[in-house]
N, C-alpha and C. Protein backbone atom coordinates (compact mmCIF):
# COMPACT_ATOMS: atom_id res chain seq x y z
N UNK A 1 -17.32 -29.51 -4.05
CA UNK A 1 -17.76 -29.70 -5.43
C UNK A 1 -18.81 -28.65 -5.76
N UNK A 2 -18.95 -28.15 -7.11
CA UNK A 2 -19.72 -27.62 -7.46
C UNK A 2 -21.15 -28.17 -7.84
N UNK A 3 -21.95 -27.32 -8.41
CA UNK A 3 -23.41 -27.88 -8.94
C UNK A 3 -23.06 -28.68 -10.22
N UNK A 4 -21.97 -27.65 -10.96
CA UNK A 4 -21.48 -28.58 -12.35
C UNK A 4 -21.24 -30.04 -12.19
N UNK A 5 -20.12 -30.27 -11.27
CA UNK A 5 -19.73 -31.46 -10.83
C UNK A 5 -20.60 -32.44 -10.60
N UNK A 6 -21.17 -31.97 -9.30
CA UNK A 6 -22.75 -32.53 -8.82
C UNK A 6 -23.43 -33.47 -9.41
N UNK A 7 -23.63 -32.44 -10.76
CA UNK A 7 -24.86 -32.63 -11.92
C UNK A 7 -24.33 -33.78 -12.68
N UNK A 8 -22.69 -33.72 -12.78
CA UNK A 8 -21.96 -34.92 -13.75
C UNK A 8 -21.82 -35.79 -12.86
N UNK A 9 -21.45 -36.00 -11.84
CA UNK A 9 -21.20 -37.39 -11.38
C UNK A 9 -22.81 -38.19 -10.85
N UNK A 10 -24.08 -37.27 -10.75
CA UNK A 10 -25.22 -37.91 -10.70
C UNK A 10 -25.31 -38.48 -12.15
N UNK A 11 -25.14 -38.22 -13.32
CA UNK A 11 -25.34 -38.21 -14.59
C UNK A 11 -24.81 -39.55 -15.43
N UNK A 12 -23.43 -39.40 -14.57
CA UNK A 12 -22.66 -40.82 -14.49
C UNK A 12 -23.25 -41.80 -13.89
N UNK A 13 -23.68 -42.08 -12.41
CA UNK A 13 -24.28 -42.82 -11.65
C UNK A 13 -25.28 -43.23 -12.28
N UNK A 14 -26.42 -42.49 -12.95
CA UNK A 14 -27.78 -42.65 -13.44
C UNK A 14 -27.17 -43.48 -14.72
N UNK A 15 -26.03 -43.15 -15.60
CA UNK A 15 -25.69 -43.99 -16.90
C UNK A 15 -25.12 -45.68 -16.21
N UNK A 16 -24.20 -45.60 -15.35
CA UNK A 16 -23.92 -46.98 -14.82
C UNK A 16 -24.97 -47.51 -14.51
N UNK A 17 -26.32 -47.12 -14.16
CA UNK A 17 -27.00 -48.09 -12.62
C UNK A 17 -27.93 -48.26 -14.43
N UNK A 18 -28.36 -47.65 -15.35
CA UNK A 18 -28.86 -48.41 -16.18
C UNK A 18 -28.79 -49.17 -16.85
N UNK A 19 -27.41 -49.78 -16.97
CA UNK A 19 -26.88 -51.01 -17.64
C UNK A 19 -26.60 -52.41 -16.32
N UNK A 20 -26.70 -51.74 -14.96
CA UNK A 20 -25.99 -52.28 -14.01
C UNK A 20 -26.87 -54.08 -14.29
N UNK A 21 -28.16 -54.05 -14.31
CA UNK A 21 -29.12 -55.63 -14.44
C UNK A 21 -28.46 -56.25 -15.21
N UNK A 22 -27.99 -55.55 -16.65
CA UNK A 22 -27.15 -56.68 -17.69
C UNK A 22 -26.00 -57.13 -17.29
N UNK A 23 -25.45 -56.69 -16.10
CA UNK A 23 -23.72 -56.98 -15.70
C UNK A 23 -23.77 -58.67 -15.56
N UNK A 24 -22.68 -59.60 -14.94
CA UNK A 24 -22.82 -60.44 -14.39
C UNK A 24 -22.69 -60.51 -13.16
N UNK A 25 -22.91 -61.43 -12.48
CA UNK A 25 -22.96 -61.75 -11.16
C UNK A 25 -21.63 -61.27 -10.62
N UNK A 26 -20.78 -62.06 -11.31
CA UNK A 26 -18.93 -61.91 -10.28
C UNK A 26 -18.40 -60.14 -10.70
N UNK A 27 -19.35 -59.64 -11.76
CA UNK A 27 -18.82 -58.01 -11.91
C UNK A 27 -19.54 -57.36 -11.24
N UNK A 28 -20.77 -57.36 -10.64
CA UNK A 28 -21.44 -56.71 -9.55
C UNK A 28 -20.61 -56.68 -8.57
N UNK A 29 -20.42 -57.96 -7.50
CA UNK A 29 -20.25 -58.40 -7.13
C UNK A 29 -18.42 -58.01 -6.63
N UNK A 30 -17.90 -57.49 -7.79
CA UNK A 30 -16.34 -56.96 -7.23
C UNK A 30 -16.57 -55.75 -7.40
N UNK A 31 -17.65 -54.98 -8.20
CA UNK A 31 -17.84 -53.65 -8.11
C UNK A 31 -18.69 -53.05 -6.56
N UNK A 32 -19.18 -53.99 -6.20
CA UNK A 32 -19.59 -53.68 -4.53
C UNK A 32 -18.18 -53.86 -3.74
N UNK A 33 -17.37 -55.04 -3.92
CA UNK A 33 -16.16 -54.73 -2.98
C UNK A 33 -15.48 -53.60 -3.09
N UNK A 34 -15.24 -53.14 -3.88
CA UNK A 34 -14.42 -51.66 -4.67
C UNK A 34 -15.19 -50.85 -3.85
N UNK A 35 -16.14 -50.53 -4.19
CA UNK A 35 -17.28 -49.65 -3.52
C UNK A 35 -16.77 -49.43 -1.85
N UNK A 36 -16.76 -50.47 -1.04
CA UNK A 36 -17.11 -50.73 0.28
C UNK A 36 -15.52 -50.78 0.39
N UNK A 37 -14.73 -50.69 -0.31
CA UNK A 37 -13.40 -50.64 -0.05
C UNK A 37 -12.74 -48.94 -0.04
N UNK A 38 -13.45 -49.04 -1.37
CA UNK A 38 -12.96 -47.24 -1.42
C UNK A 38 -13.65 -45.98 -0.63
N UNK A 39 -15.05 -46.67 -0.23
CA UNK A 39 -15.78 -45.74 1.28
C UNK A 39 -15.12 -46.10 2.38
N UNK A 40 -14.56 -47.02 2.51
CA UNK A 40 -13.73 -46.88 3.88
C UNK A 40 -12.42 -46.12 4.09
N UNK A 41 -12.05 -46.23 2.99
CA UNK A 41 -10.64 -44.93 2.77
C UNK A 41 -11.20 -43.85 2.76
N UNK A 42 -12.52 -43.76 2.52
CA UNK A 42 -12.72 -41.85 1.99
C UNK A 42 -12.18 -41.36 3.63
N UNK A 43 -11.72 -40.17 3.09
CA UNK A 43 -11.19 -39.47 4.29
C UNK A 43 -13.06 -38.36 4.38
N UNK A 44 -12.41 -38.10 6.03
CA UNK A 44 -13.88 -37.59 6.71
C UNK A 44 -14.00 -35.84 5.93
N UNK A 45 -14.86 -35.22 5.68
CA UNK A 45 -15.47 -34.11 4.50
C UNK A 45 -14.95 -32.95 5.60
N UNK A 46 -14.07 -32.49 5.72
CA UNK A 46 -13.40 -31.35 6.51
C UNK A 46 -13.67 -29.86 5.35
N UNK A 47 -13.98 -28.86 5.92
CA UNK A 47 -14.28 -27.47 5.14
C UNK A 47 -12.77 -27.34 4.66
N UNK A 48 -12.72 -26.66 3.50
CA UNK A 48 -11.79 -25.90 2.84
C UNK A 48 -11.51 -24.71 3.44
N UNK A 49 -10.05 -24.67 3.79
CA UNK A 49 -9.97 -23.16 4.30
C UNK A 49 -8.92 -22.54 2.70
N UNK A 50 -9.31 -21.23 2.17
CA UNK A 50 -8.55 -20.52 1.41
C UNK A 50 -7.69 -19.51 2.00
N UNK A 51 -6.87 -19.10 2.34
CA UNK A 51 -6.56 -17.75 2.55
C UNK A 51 -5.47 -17.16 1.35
N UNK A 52 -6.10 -15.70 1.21
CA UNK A 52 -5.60 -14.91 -0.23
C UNK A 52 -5.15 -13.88 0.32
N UNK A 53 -3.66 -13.44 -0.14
CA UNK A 53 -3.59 -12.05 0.65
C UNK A 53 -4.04 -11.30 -1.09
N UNK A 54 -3.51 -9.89 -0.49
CA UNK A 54 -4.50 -9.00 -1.04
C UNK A 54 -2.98 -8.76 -2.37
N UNK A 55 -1.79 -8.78 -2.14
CA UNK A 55 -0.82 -8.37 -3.13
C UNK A 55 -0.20 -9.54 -4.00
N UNK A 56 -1.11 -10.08 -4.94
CA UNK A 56 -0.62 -11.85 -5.47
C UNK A 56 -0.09 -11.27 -6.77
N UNK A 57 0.66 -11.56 -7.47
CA UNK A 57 1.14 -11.75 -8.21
C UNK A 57 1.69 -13.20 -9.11
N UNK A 58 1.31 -12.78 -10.57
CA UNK A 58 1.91 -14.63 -10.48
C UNK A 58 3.05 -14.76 -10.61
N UNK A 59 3.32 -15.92 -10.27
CA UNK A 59 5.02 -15.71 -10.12
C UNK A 59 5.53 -15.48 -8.76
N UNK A 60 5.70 -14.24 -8.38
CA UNK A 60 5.75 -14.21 -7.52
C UNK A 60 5.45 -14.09 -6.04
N UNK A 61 5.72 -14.19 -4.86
CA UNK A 61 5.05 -14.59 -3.74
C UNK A 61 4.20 -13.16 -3.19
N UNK A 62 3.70 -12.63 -2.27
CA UNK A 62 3.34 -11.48 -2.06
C UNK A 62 4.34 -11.25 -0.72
N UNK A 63 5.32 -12.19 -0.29
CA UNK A 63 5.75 -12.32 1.06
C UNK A 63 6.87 -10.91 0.44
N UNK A 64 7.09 -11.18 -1.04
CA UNK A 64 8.74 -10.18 -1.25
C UNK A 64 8.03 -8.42 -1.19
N UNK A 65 6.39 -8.33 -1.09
CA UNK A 65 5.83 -6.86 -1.13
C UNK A 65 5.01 -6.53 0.12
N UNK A 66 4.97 -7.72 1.25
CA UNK A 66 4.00 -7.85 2.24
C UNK A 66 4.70 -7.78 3.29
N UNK A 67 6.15 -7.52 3.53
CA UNK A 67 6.81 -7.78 5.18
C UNK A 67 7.18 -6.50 4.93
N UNK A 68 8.24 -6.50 6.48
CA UNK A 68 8.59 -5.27 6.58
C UNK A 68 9.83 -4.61 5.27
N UNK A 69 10.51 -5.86 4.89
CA UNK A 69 11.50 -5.61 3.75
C UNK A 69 11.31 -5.45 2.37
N UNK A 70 9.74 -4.91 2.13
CA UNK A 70 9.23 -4.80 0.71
C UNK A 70 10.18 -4.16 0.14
N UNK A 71 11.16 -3.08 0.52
CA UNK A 71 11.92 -2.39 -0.50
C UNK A 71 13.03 -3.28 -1.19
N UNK A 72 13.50 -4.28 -0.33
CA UNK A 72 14.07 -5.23 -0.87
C UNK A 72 14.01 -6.16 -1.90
N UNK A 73 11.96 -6.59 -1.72
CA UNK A 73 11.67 -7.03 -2.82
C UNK A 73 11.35 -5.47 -4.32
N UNK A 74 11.33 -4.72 -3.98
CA UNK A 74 11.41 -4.02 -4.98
C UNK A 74 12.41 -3.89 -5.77
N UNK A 75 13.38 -3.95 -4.79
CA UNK A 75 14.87 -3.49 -5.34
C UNK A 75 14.81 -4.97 -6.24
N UNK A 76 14.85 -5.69 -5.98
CA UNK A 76 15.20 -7.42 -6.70
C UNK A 76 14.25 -7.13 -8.05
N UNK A 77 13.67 -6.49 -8.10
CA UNK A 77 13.06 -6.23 -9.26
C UNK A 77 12.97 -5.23 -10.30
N UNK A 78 13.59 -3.93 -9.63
CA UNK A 78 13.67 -3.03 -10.07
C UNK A 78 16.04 -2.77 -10.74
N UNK A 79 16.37 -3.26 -10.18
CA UNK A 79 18.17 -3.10 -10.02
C UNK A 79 18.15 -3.98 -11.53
N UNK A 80 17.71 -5.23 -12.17
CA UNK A 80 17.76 -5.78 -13.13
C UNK A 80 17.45 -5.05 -14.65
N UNK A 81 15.99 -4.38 -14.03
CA UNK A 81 16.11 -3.29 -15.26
C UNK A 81 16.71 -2.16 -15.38
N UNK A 82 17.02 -1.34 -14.27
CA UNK A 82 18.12 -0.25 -14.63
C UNK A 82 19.34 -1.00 -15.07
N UNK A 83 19.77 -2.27 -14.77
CA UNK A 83 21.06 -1.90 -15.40
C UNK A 83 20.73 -2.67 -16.87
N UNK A 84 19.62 -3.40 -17.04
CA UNK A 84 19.25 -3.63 -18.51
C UNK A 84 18.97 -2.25 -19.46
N UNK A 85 18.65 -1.27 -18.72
CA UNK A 85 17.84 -0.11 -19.81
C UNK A 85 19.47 0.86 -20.06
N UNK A 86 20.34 0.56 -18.81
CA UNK A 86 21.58 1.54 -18.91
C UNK A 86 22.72 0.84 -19.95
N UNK A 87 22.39 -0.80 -19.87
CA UNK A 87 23.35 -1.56 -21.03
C UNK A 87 23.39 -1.07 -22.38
N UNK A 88 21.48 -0.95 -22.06
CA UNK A 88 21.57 -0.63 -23.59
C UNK A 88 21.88 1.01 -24.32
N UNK A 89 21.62 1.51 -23.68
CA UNK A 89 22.27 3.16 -23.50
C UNK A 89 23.45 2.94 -24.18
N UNK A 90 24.35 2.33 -23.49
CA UNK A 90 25.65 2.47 -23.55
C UNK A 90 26.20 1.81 -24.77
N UNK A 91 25.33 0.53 -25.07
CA UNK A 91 25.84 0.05 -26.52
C UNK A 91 25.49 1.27 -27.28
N UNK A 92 24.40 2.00 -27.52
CA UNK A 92 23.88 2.44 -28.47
C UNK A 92 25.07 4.00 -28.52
N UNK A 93 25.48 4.22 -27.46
CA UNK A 93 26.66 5.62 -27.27
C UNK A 93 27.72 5.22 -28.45
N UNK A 94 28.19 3.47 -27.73
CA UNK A 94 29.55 3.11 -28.20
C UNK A 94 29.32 2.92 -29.48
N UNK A 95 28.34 2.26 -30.00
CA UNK A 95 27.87 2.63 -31.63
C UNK A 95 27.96 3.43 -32.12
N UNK A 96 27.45 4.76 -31.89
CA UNK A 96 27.36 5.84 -32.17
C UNK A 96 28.96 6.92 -32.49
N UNK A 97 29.67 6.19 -31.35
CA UNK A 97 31.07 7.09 -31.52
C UNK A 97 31.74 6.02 -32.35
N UNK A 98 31.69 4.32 -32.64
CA UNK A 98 32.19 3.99 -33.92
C UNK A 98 31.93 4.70 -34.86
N UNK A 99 30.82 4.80 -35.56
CA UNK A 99 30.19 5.17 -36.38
C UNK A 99 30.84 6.39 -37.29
N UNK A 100 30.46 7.83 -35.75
CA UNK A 100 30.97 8.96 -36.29
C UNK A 100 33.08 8.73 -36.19
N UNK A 101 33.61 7.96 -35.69
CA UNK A 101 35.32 7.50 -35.70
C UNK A 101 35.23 7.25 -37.34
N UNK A 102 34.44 5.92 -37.76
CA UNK A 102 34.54 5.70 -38.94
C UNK A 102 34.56 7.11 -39.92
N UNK A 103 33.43 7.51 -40.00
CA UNK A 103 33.55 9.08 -40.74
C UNK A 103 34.53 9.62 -40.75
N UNK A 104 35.08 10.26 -39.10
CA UNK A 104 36.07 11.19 -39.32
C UNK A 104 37.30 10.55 -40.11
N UNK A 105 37.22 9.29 -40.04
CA UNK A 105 38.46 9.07 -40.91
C UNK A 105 38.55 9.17 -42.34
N UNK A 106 37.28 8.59 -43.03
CA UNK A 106 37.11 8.38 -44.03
C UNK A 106 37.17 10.06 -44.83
N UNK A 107 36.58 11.01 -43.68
CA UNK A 107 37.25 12.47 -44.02
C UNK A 107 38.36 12.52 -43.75
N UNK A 108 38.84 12.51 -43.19
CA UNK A 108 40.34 12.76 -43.27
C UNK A 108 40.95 11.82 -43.93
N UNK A 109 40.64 11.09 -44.75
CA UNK A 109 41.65 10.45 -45.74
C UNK A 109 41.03 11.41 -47.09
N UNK A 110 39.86 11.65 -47.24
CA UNK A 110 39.81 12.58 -48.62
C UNK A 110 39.98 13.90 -48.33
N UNK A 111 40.83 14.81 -47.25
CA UNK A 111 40.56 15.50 -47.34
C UNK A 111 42.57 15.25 -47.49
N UNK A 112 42.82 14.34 -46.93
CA UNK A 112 44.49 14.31 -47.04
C UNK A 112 44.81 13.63 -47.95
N UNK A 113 43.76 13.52 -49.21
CA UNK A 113 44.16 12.75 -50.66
C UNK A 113 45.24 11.69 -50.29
N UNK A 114 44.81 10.60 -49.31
CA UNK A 114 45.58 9.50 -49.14
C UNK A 114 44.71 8.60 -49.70
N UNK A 115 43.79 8.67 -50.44
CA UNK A 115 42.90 7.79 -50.61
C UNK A 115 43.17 7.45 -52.16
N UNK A 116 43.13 5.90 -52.79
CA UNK A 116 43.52 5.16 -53.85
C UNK A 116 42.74 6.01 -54.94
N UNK A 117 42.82 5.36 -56.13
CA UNK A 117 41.71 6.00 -57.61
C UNK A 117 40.61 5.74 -57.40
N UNK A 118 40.82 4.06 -56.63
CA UNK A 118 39.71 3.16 -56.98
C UNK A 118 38.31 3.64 -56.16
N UNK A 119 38.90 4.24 -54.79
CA UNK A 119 37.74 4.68 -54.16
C UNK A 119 36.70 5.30 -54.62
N UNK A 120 37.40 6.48 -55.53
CA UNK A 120 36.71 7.43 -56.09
C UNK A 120 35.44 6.71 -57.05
N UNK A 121 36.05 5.58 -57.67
CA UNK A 121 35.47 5.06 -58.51
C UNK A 121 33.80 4.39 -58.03
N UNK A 122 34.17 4.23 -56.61
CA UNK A 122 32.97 3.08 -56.03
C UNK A 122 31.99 3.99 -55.65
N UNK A 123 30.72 3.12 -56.77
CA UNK A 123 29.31 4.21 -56.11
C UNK A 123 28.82 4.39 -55.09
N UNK A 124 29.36 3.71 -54.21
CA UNK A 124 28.76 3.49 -52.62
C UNK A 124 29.37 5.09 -52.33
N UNK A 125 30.69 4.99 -52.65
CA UNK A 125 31.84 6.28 -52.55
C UNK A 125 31.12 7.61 -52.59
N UNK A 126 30.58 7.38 -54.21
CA UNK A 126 30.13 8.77 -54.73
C UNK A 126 28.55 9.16 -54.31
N UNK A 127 27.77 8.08 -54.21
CA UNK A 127 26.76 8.83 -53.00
C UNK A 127 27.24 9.37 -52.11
N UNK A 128 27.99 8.50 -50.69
CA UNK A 128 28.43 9.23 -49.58
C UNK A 128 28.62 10.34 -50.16
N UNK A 129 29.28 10.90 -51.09
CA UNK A 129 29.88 12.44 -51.28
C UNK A 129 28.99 13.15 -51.85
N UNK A 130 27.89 12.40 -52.58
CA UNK A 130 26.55 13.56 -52.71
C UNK A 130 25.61 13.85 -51.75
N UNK A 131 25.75 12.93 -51.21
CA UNK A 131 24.62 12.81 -49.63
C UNK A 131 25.46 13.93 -48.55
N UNK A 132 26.40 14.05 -48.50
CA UNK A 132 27.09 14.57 -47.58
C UNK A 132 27.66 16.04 -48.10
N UNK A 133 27.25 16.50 -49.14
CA UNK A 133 27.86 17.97 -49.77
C UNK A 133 26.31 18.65 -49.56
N UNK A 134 25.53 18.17 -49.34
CA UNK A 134 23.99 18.80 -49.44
C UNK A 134 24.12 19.43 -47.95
């Protein structure tokens, strides 16, 4: 226990024992059996041992960076994000060649006047073709 602690459970003690004269007889009286019941269970005041290694992490143990197979625990940590950072690579490629597929077609339909009146008509249409003549 600390001094904090210490300081509160004397604090407590000193608040009970000043009301303790007004109690009655049979509540004293089972509050001493409690007492003399629950000191005989206390277990005997043995030191705290801590031991901390030096590589903690939360979460995880230090055993996966502390044996001889640390590369193993590296790898378990490191193999998840390469192939997360390479997923996304690859969506962003396959996007990219939709994208420019879509175009080339949409050129090659105005350049092979297969394309309706109506297209011509749609402003979405006639930006693309001012945005794209610059």
């Amino acid at each position: 226990m600390n001094t904090d602690d210490l300081n509160f459970a004397y604090k407590v003690r000193h608040a009970l024992n000043e009301k303790l004269d007004e109690l009655p007889a049979s509540t004293t009286d089972r509050l001493a059996a409690a007492r003399k019941a629950a000191m005989a269970r206390k277990k005997a005041d043995a030191p705290a041992r801590v031991s901390a290694r030096q590589n903690v992490l939360a979460g995880i143990g230090t055993h996966l960076f502390a044996e001889p197979l640390s590369w193993l625990g590296r790898m378990s940590v490191m193999v998840p994000l390469l192939v997360l950072v390479l997923g996304g690579v690859g969506i962003y490629q396959f996007e990219q060649e939709q994208q420019v597929a879509e175009l080339a077609e949409l050129d090659a339909a105005v350049l092979s006047d297969e394309l309706p009146l109506s297209a011509y008509m749609d402003h979405g249409f006639n930006a693309y073709l001012t945005k794209s003549a610059q």
